[in-house]
C-alpha atoms as a PDB file:
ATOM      1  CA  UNK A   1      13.883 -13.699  -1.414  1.00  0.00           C
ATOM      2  CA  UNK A   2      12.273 -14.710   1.713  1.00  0.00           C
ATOM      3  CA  UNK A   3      14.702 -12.714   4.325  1.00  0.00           C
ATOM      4  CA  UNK A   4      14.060  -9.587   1.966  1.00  0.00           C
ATOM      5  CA  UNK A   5      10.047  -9.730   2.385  1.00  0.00           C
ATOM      6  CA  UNK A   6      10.407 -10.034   6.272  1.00  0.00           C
ATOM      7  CA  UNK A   7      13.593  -7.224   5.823  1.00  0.00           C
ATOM      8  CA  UNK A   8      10.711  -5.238   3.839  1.00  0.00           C
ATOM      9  CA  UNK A   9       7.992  -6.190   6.496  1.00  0.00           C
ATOM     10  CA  UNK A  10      10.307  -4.984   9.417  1.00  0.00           C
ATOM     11  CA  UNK A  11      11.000  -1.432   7.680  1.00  0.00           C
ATOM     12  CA  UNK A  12       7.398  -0.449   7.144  1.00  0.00           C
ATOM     13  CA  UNK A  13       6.044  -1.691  10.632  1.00  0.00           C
ATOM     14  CA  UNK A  14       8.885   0.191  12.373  1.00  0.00           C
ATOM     15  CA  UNK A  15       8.008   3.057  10.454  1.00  0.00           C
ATOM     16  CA  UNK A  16       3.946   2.665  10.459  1.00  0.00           C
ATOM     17  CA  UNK A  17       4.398   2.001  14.523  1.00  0.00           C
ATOM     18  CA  UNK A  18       6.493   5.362  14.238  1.00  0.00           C
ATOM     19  CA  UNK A  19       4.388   7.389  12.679  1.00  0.00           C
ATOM     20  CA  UNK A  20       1.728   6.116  14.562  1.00  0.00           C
ATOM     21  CA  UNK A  21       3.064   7.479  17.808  1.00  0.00           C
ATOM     22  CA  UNK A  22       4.176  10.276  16.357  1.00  0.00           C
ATOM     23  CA  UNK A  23      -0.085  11.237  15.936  1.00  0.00           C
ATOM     24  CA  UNK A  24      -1.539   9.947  18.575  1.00  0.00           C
ATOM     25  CA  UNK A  25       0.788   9.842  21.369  1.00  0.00           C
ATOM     26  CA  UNK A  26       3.009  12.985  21.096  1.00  0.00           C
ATOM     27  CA  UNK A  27       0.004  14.698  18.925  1.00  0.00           C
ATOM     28  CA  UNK A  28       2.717  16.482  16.783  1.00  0.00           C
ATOM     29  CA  UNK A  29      -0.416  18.026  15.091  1.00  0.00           C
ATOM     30  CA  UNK A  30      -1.535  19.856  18.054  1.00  0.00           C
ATOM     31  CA  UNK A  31       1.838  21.197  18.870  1.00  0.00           C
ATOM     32  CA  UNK A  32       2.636  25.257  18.297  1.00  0.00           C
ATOM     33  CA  UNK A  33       5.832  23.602  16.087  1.00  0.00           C
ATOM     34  CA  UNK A  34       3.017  22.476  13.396  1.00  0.00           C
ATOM     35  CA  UNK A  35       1.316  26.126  13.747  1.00  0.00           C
ATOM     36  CA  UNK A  36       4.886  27.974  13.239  1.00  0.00           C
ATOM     37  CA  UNK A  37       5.770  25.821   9.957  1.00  0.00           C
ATOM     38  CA  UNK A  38       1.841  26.326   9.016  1.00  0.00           C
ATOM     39  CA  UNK A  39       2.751  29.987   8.424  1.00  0.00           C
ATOM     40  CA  UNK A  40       5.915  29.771   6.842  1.00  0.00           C
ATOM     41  CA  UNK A  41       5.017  27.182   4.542  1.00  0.00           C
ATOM     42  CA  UNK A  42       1.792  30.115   4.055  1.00  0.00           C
ATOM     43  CA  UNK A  43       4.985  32.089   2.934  1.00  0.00           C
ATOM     44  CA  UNK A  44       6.785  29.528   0.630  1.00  0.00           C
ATOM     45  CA  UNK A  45       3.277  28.240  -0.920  1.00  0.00           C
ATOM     46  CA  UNK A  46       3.999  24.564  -0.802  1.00  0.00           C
ATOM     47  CA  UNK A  47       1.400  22.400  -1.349  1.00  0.00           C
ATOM     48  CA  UNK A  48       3.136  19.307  -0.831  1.00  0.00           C
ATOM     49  CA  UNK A  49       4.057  19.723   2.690  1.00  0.00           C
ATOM     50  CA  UNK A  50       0.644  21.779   3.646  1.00  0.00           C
ATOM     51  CA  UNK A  51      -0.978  17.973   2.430  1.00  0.00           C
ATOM     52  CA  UNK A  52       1.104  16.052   4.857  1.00  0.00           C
ATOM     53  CA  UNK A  53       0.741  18.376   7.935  1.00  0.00           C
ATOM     54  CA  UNK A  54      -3.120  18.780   7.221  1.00  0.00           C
ATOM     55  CA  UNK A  55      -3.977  15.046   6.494  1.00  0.00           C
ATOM     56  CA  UNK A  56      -2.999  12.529   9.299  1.00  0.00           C
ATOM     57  CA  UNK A  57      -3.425   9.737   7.235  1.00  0.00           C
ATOM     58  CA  UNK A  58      -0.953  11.223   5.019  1.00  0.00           C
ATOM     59  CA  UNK A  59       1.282  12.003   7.401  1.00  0.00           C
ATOM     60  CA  UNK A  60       1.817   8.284   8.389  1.00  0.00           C
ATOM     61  CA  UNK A  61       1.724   6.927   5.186  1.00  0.00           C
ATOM     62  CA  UNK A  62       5.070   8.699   4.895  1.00  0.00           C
ATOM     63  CA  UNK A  63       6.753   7.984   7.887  1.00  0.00           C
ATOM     64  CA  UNK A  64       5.324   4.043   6.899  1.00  0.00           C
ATOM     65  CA  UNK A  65       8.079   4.424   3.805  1.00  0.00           C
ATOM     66  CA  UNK A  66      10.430   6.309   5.605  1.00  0.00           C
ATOM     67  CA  UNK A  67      10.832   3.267   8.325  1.00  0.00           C
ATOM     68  CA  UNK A  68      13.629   2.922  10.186  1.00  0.00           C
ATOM     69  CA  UNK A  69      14.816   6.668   9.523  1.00  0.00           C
ATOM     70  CA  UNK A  70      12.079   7.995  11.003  1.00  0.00           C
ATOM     71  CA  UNK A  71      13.102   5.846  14.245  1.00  0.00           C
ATOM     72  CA  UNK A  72      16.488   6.854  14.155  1.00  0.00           C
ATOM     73  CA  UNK A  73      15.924  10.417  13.721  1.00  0.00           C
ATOM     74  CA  UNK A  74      13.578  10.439  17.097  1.00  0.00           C
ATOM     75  CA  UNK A  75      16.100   8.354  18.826  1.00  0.00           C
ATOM     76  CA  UNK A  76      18.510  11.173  17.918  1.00  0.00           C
ATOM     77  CA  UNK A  77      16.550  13.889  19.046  1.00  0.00           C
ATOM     78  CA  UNK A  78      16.019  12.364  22.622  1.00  0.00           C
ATOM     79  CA  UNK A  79      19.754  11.309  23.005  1.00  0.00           C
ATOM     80  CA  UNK A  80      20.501  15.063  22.650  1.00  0.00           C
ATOM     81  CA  UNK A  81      17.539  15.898  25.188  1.00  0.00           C
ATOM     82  CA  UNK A  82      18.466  13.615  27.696  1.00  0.00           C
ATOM     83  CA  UNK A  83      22.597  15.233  27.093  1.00  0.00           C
ATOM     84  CA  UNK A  84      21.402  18.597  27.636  1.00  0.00           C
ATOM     85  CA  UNK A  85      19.510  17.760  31.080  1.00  0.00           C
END
């Protein structure tokens, strides 16, 4: 019981650190990516997503449950940028 509370502990700090970076560091909010998928999601009318790239807060609470995913999915994306250079 004990190695699955530190397990659990692990997953959310990876993912909290994540999502953490993710705001403040690269600033994914102030990227042109966030305004194109502002006005397609102005197409679709979702609400859900609109909530998540509007609130910051939000936004890391999910990538806080997401955890490790979140970290692999960003070490995936710069393995293919550093392939392509």
């Amino acid at each position: 019981m004990f190695g699955l509370g530190i397990a659990l502990l692990i997953w959310l700090a990876t993912g909290f650190l994540a999502g953490v970076k993710m705001v403040f560091v690269d600033q994914i909010f102030e990227r042109d990516l966030v305004r194109e998928a502002q006005k397609e999601l102005d197409l679709m009318k979702a609400d859900v997503a609109e909530f998540f790239l509007e609130n910051k807060k939000a936004f890391i609470a999910a990538m806080t449950l997401l955890g490790v995913v979140v970290v692999v999915v960003l070490l995936k994306e710069n393995i293919k940028s550093w392939m392509k250079n």
